[in-house]
Protein backbone atom coordinates (compact mmCIF):
# COMPACT_ATOMS: atom_id res chain seq x y z
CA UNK A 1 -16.76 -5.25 14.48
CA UNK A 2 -14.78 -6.96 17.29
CA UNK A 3 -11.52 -4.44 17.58
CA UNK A 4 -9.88 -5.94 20.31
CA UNK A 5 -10.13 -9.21 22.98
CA UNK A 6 -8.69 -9.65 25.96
CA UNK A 7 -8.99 -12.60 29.04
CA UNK A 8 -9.02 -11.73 32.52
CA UNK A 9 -6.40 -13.41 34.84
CA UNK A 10 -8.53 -16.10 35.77
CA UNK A 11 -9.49 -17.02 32.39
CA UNK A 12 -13.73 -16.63 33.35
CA UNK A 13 -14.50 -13.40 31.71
CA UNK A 14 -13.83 -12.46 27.95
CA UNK A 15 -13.72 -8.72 26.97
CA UNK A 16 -14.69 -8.21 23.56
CA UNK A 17 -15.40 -4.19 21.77
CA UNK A 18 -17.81 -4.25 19.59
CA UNK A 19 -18.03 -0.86 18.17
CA UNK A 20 -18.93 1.75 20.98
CA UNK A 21 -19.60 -1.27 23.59
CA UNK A 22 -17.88 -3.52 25.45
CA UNK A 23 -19.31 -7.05 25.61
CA UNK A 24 -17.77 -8.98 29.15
CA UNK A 25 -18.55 -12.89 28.55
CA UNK A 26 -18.72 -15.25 31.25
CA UNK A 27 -17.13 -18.78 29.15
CA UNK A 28 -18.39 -20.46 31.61
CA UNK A 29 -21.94 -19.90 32.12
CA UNK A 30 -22.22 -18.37 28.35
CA UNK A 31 -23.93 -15.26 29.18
CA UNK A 32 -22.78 -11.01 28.83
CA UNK A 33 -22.61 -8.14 29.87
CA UNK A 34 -22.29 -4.83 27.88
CA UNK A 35 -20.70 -2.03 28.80
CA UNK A 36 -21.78 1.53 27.71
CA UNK A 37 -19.95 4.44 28.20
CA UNK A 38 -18.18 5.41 25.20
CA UNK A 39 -19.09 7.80 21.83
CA UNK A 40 -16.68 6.28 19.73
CA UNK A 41 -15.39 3.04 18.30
CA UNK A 42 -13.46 1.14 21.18
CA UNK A 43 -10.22 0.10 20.02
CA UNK A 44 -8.62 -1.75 22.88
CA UNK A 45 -9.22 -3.25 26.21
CA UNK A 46 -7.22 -4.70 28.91
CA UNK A 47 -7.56 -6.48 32.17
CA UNK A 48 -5.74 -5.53 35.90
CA UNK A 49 -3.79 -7.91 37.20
CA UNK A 50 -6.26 -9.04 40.08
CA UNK A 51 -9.11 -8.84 37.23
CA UNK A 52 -11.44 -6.68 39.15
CA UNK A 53 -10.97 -3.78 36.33
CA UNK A 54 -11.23 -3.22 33.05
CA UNK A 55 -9.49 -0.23 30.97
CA UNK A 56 -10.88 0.68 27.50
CA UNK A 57 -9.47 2.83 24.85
CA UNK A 58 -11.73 4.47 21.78
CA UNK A 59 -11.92 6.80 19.37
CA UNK A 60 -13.64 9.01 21.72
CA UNK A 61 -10.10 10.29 23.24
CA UNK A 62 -11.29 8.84 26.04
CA UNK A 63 -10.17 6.10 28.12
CA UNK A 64 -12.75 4.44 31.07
CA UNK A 65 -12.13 2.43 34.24
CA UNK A 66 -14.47 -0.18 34.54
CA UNK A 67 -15.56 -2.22 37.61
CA UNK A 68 -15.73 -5.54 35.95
CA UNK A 69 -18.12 -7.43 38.34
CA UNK A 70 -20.41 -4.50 38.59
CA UNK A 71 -20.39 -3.42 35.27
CA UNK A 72 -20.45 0.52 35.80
CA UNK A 73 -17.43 2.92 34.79
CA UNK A 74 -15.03 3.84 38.03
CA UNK A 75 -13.22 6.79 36.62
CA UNK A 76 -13.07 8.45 33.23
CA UNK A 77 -9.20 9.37 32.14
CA UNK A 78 -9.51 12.56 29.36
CA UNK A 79 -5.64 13.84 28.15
CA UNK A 80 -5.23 12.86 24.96
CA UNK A 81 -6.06 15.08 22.23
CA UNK A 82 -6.98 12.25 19.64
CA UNK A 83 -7.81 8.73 19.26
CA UNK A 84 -6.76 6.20 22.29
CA UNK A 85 -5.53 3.14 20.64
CA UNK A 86 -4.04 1.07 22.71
CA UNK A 87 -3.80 0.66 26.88
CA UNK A 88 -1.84 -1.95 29.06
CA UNK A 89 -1.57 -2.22 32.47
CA UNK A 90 1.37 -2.94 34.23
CA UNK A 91 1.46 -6.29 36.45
CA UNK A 92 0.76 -4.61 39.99
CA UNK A 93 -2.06 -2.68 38.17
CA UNK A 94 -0.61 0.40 39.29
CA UNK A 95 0.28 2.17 36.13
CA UNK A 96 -1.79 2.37 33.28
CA UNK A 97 -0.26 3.31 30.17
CA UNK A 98 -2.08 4.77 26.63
CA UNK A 99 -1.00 4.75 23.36
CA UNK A 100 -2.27 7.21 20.81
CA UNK A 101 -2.73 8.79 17.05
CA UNK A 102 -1.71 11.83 18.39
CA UNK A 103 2.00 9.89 18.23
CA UNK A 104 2.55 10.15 22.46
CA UNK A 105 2.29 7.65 25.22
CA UNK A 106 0.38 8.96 28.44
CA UNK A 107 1.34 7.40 31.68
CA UNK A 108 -1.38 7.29 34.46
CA UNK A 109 -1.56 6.55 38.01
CA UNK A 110 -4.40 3.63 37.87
CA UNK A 111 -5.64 4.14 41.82
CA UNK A 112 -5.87 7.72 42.02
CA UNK A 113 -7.23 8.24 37.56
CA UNK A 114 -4.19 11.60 37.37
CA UNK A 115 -1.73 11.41 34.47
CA UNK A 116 1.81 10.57 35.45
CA UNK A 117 4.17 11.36 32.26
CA UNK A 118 3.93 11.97 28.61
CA UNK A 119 6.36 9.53 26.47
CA UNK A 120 7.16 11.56 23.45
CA UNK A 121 9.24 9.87 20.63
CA UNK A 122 7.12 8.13 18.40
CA UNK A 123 6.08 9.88 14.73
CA UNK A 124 3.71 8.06 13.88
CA UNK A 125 0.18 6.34 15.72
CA UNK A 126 1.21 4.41 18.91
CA UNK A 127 -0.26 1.17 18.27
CA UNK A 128 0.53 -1.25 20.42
CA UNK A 129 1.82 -0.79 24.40
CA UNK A 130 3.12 -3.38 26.43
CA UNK A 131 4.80 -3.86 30.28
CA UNK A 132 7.17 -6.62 30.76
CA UNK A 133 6.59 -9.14 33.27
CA UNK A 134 8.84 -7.01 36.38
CA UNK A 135 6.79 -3.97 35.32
CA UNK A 136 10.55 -2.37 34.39
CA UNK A 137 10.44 -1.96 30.54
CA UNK A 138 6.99 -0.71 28.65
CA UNK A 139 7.32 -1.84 25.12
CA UNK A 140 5.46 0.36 22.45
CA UNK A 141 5.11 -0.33 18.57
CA UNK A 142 4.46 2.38 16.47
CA UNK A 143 2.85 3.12 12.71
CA UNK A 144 6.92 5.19 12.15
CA UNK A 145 7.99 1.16 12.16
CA UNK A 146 9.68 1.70 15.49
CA UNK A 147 9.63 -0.33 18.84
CA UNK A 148 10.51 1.97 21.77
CA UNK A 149 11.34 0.18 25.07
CA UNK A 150 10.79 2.57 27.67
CA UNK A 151 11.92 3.44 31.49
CA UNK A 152 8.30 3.91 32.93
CA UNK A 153 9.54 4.99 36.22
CA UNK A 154 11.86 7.62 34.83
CA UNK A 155 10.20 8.51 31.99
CA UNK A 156 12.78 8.08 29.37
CA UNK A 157 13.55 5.83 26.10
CA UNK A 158 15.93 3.04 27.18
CA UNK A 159 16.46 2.07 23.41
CA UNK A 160 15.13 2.37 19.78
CA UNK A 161 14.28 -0.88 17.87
CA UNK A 162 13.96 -0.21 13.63
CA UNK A 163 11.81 -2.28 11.74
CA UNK A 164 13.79 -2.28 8.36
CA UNK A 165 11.11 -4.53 6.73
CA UNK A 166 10.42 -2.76 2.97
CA UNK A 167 7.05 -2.06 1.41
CA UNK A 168 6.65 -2.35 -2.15
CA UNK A 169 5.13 0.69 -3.93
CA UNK A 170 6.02 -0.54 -7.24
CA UNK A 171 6.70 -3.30 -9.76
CA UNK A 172 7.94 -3.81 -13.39
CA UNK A 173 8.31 -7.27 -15.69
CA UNK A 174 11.00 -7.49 -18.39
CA UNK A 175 9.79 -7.81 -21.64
CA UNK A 176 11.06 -11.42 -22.09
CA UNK A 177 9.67 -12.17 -18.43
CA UNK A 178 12.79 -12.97 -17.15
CA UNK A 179 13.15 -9.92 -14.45
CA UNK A 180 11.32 -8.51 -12.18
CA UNK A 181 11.94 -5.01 -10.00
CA UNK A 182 10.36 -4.08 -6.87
CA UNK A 183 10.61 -0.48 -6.31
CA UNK A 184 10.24 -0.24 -2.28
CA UNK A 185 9.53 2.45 0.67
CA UNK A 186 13.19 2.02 2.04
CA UNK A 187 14.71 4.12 -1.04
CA UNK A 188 15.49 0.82 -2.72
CA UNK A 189 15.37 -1.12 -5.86
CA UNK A 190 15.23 -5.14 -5.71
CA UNK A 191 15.32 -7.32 -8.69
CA UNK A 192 14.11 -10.58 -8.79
CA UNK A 193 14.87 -13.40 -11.32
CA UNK A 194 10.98 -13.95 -12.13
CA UNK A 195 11.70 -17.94 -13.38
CA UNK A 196 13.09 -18.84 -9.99
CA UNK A 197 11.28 -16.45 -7.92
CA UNK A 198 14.92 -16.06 -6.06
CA UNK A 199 16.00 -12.24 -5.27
CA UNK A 200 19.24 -11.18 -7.34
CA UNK A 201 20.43 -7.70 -6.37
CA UNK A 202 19.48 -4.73 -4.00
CA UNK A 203 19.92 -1.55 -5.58
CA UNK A 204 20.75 1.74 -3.66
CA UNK A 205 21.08 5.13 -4.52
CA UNK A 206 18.15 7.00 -4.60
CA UNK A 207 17.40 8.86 -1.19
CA UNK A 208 13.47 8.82 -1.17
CA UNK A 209 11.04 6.12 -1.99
CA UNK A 210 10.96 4.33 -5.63
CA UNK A 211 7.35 5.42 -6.85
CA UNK A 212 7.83 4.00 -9.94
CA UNK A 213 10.02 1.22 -12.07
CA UNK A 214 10.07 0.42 -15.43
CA UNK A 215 12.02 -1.40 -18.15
CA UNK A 216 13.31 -0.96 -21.44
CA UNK A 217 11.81 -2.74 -24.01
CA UNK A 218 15.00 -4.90 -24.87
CA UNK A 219 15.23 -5.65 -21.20
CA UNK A 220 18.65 -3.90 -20.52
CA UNK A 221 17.90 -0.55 -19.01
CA UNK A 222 15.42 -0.22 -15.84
CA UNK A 223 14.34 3.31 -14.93
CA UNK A 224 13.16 4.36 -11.73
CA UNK A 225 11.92 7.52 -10.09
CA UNK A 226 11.59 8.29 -6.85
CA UNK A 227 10.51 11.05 -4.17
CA UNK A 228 13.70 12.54 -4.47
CA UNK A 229 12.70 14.27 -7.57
CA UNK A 230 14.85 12.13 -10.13
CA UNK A 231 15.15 9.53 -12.27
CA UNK A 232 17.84 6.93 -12.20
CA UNK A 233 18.58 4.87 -15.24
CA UNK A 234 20.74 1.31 -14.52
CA UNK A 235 22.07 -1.76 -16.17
CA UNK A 236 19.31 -4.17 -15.28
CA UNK A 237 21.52 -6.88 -15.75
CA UNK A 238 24.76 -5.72 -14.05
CA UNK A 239 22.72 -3.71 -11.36
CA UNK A 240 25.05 -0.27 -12.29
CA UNK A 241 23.60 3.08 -12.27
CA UNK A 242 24.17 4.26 -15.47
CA UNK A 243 22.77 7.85 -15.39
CA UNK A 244 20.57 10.50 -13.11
CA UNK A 245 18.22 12.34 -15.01
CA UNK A 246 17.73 15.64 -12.96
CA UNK A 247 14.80 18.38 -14.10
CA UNK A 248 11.62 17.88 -12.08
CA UNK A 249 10.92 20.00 -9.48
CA UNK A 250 8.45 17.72 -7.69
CA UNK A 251 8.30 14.28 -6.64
CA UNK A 252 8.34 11.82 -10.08
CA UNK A 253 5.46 9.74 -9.52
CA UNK A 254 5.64 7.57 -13.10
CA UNK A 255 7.98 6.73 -15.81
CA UNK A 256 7.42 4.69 -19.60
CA UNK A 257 9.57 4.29 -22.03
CA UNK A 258 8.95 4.08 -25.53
CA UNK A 259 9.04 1.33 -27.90
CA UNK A 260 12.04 1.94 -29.76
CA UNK A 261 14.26 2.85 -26.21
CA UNK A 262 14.74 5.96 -27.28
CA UNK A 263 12.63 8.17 -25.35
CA UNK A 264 11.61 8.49 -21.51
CA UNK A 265 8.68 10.11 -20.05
CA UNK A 266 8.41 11.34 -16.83
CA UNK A 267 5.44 12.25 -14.44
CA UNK A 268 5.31 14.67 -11.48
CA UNK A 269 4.40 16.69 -8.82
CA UNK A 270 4.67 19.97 -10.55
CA UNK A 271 1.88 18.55 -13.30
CA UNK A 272 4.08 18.11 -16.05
CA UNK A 273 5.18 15.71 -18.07
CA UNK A 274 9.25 15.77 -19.12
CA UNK A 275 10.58 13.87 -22.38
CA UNK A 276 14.02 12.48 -22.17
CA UNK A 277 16.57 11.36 -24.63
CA UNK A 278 17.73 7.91 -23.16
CA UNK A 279 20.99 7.77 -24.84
CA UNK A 280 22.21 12.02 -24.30
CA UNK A 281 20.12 11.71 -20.92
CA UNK A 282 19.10 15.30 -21.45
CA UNK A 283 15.15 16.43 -21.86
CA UNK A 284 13.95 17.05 -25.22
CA UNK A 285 10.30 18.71 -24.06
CA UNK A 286 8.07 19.41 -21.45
CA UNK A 287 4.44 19.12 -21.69
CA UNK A 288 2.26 21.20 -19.90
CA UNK A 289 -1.78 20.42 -19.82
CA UNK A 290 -2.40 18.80 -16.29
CA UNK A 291 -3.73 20.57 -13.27
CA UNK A 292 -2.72 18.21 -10.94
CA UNK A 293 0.55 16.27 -10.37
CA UNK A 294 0.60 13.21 -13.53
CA UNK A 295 0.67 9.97 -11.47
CA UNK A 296 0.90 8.08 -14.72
CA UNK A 297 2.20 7.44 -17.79
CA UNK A 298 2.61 5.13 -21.38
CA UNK A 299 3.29 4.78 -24.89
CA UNK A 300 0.96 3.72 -27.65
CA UNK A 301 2.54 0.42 -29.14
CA UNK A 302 3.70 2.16 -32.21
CA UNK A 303 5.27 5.21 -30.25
CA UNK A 304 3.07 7.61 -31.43
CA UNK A 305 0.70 9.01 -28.44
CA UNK A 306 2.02 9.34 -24.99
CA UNK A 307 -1.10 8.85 -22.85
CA UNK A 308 -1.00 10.44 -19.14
CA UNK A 309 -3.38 10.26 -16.37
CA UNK A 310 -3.65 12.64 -13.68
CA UNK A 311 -4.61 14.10 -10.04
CA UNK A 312 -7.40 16.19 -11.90
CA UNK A 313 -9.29 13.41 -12.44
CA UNK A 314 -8.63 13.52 -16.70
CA UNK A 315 -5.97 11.67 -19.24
CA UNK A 316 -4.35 13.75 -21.88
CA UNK A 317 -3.09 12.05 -24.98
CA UNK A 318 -0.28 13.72 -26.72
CA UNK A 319 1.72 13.37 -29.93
CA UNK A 320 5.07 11.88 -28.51
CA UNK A 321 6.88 13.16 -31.54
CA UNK A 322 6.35 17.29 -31.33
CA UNK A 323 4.68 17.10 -27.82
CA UNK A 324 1.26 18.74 -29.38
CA UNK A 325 -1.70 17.51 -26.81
CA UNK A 326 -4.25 15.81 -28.96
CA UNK A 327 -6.85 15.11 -27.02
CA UNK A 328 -8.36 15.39 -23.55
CA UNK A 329 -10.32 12.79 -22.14
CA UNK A 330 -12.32 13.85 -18.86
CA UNK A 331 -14.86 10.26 -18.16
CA UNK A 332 -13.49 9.72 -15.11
CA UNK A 333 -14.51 10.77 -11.32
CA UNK A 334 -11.44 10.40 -9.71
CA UNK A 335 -8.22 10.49 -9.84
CA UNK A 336 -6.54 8.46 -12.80
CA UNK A 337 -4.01 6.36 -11.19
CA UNK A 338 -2.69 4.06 -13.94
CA UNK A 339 -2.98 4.31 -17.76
CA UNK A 340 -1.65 2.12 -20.39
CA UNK A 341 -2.07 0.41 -24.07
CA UNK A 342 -3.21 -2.37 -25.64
CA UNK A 343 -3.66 -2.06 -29.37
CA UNK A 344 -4.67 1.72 -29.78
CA UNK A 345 -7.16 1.55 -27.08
CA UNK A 346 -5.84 3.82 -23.77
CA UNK A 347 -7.06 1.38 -20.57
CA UNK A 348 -7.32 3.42 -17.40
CA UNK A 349 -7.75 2.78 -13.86
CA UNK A 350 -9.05 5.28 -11.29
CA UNK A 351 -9.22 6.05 -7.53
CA UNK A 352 -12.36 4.24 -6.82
CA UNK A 353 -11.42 1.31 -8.42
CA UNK A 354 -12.86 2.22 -12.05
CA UNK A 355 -11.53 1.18 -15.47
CA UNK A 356 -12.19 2.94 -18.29
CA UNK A 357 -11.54 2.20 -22.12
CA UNK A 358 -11.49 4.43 -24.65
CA UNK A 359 -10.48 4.61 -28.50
CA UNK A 360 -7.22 6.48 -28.55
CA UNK A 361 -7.60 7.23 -32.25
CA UNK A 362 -11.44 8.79 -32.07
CA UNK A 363 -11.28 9.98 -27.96
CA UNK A 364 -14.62 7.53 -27.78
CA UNK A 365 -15.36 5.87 -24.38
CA UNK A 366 -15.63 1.71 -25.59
CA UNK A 367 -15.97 0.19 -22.03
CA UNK A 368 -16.27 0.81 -18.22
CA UNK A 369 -16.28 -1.58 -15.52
CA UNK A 370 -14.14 -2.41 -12.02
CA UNK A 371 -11.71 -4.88 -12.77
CA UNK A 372 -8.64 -4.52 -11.61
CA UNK A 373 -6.70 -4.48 -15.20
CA UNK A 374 -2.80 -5.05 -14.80
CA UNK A 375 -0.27 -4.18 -18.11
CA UNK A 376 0.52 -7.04 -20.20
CA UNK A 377 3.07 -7.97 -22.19
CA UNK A 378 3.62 -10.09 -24.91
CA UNK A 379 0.94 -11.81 -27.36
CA UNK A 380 -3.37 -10.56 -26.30
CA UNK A 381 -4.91 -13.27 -25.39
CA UNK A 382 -8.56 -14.31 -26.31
CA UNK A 383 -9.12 -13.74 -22.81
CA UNK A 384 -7.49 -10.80 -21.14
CA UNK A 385 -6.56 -11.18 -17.73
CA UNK A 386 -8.51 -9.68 -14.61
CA UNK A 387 -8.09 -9.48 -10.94
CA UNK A 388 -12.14 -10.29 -9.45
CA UNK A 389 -11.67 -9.84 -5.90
CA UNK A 390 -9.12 -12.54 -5.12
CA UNK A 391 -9.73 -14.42 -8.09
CA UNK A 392 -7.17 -13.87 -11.46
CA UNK A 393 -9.69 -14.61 -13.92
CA UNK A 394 -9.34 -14.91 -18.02
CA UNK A 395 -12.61 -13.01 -19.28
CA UNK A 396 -15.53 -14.66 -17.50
CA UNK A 397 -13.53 -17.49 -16.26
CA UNK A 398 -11.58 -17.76 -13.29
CA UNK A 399 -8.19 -19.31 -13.24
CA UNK A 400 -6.80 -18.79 -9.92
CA UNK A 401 -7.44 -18.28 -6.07
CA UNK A 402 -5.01 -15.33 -4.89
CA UNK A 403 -3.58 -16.54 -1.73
CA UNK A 404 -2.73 -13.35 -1.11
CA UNK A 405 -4.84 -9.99 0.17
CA UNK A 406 -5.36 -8.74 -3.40
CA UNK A 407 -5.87 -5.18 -1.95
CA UNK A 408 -2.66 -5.38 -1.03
CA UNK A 409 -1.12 -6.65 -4.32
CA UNK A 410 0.66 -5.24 -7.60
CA UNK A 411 0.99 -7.55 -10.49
CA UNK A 412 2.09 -8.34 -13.95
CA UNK A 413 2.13 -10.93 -16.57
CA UNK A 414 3.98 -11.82 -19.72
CA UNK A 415 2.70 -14.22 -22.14
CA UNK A 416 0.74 -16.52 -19.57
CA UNK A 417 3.14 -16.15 -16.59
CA UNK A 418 1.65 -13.90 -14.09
CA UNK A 419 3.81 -12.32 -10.94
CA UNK A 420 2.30 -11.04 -7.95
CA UNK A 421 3.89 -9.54 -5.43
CA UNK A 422 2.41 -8.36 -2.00
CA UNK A 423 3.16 -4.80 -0.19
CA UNK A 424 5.38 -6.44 1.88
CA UNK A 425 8.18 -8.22 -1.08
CA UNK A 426 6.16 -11.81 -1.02
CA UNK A 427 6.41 -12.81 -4.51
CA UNK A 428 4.08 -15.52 -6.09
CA UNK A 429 4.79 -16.67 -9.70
CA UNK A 430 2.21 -18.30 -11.36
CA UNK A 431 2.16 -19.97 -15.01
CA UNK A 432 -1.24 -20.03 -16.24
CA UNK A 433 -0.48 -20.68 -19.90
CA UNK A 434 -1.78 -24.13 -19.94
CA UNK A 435 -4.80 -23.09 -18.52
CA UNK A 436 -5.22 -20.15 -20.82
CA UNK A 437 -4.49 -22.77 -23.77
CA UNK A 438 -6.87 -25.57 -22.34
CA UNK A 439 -9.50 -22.74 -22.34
CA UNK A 440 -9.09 -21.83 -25.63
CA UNK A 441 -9.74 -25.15 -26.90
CA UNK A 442 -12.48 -25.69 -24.70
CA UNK A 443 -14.56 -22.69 -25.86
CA UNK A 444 -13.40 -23.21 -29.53
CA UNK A 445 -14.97 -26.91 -29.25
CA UNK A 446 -18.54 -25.59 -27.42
CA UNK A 447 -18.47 -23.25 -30.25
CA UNK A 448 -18.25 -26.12 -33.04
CA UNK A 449 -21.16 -28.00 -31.32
């Protein structure tokens, strides 16, 4: 896998890692060189301003000198204490600078191979470095979301740019499909008018990030809890906080409420499960049964069983009503991530990708398979929906090419409109109710013939 590419001043040779090596491509005659030196996956490389070197950073902690037209290491530079991520040099080719996952960049003197300065400020991997033209400023971009522009010759932070872009972490559809809410990494709430696709309000009070989002079934409350240990219930239409529901010890990874409105539940870190009246906004029970923290929960259809899947790998179903756990169902090798109903079969979704059905009723295991099943709302169709790599497909059939990095996606669908949204807030709105109809009549007709 080519990591990183980078053209030497005169535009002749091409640097390309490829894994451990370092391939050096001459565009004009076609032929390589490789490099070998390194134990470890090389991550970046960069050319001196006169092209005779080469500087290469790897997993190896280690970052090597190379003499580009004889194709043999000049010095070895060893400092940082894990992976070397990025390098630059700066535009006399005297300085060399490092960026790291150990959070720091290293400073080196590129003639003489000794270490210079440590830049400490980042907190998280250093991912990117870069000098400006004069050689003055060295730019650095970091996993924390930060740019740092830097002093190299004194050493010091000359300012701080924030990246204040969001990532989504989760998403909920109104029943009637006419909202959606993007709980996001920045401690916020957005909600979206899903027929337009056009942002309505920005919601703001939690002080951790939204884990989880959810609506009431008449539309008019959304719920969301958050790393700050609570759950906040608002006006979804208005956009006013309308309550706080405090009692959980631990981070509240998942919230569903019931059918009727009546009742919240409530997942966390401290592996139990809390039932809330909505309208008194005090608890009614906990449930204990979990042994790890409860990353998610839902309500049968009728309100009767409160399904919840868990770190420890199993889903308890419980009778919503007293709180009694029924049943214990333990199929799954991983983590249970997501759990909901259709009918009164309990789908689940693991770590690795796995979705299990099973009969809520009878505890029995019905089907297993790795599509990635999203909660639906609204009338079944004859042919639930699927995400097949990046393919939304209805049963066997597939509907629609995902223009987006499905890995990256969360997504749900009401009665043949289907809204994806990407980590980063892109929203896609897609109505594939035509299609799903045109299907039906297709298959119904090859059956008749």
């Amino acid at each position: 896998m080519v990591k990183s590419l980078a053209f030497s001043p005169d535009s002749i040779v091409l640097a390309a890692s490829s894994d451990e090596t370092i391939l050096l491509w001459d565009t004009d005659a076609g032929g390589h060189t490789t490099l070998r030196g390194h134990s470890g996956k090389v991550q970046s490389v960069a050319f001196s301003s006169d092209g005779a070197t080469l500087v290469s950073g790897s997993l190896d902690k280690i970052i090597v000198l190379w003499d580009v037209h004889g194709g043999k290491p000049r010095s070895t530079l060893k400092g940082h204490p894990n992976a070397v991520v990025s390098v630059a040099f700066s535009p006399n080719g005297a300085i060399l600078a490092s960026g790291s996952s150990d959070f720091t960049i290293r400073l080196w003197d590129a003639n003489a191979g000794k270490l210079m300065t440590i830049l400490s400020g980042h907190s998280g991997f250093v991912l990117s470095v870069a000098f400006s033209p004069d050689g003055a400023i060295l730019a650095s971009g970091s996993l924390d979301k930060t740019i740092i522009l830097w002093d190299p010759h004194a050493g010091e932070p000359k300012q701080i740019l924030e990246d204040q872009s969001r990532v989504v972490v989760s998403v909920a559809l109104s029943s009637n499909g006419d909202n959606l809410a993007l709980g996001c990494s920045d401690k916020t709430i957005m909600l979206w008018d899903a027929q337009t696709g056009q942002p309505k309000k920005t919601l703001k009070s939690h002080t951790g990030m939204v884990f989880c989002v959810v609506f009431s079934p008449d539309g008019a409350i959304l719920a969301s809890g958050s790393d700050d240990k609570t759950i906040m219930l608002w006006d979804a239409d208005a956009g006013i906080l309308r309550g706080i529901l405090e009692g959980h010890s631990g981070r509240v990874w998942s919230v569903a409420i019931s059918h009727d409105g009546a009742i919240l539940a409530s997942g966390s870190d401290e592996k139990t499960i809390i039932l809330w009246n909505i309208q008194s906004q005090e608890p009614n029970q906990v449930l204990k049964g979990h042994s790890g923290r409860v990353l998610s929960v839902a309500f049968s259809p009728d309100g009767a069983i409160l399904a919840s899947g868990s770190l420890d790998k199993t889903i308890q179903l419980w009778d919503a009503c007293t709180g009694e756990a029924k049943m214990r169902l333990e199929a799954h090798s991983d983590s249970v991530e997501r759990v909901f109903f259709r009918g009164h079969y309990v789908h689940s979704k693991d770590g690795l990708g796995i979705t299990l059905i099973h009969n809520a009723r009878t505890g029995e295991l019905v089907q297993l398979g790795r599509d990635s099943l999203g909660p639906q709302h609204g009338n079944e169709s004859e042919f639930p929906l699927a995400l097949k790599g990046q393919w939304l497909c209805a049963g066997i059939h597939h509907l629609f090419y995902l223009p987006l990095d499905s890995n990256l996606c969360k997504w749900v669908h009401h009665e043949g409109k289907v809204c994806f949204v990407s980590s980063a807030g892109q929203v896609l709105i897609v109505d594939v109710s035509l299609a799903l109809k045109k299907l039906t009549e297709c298959c119904r007709f090859q059956a008749c013939m």
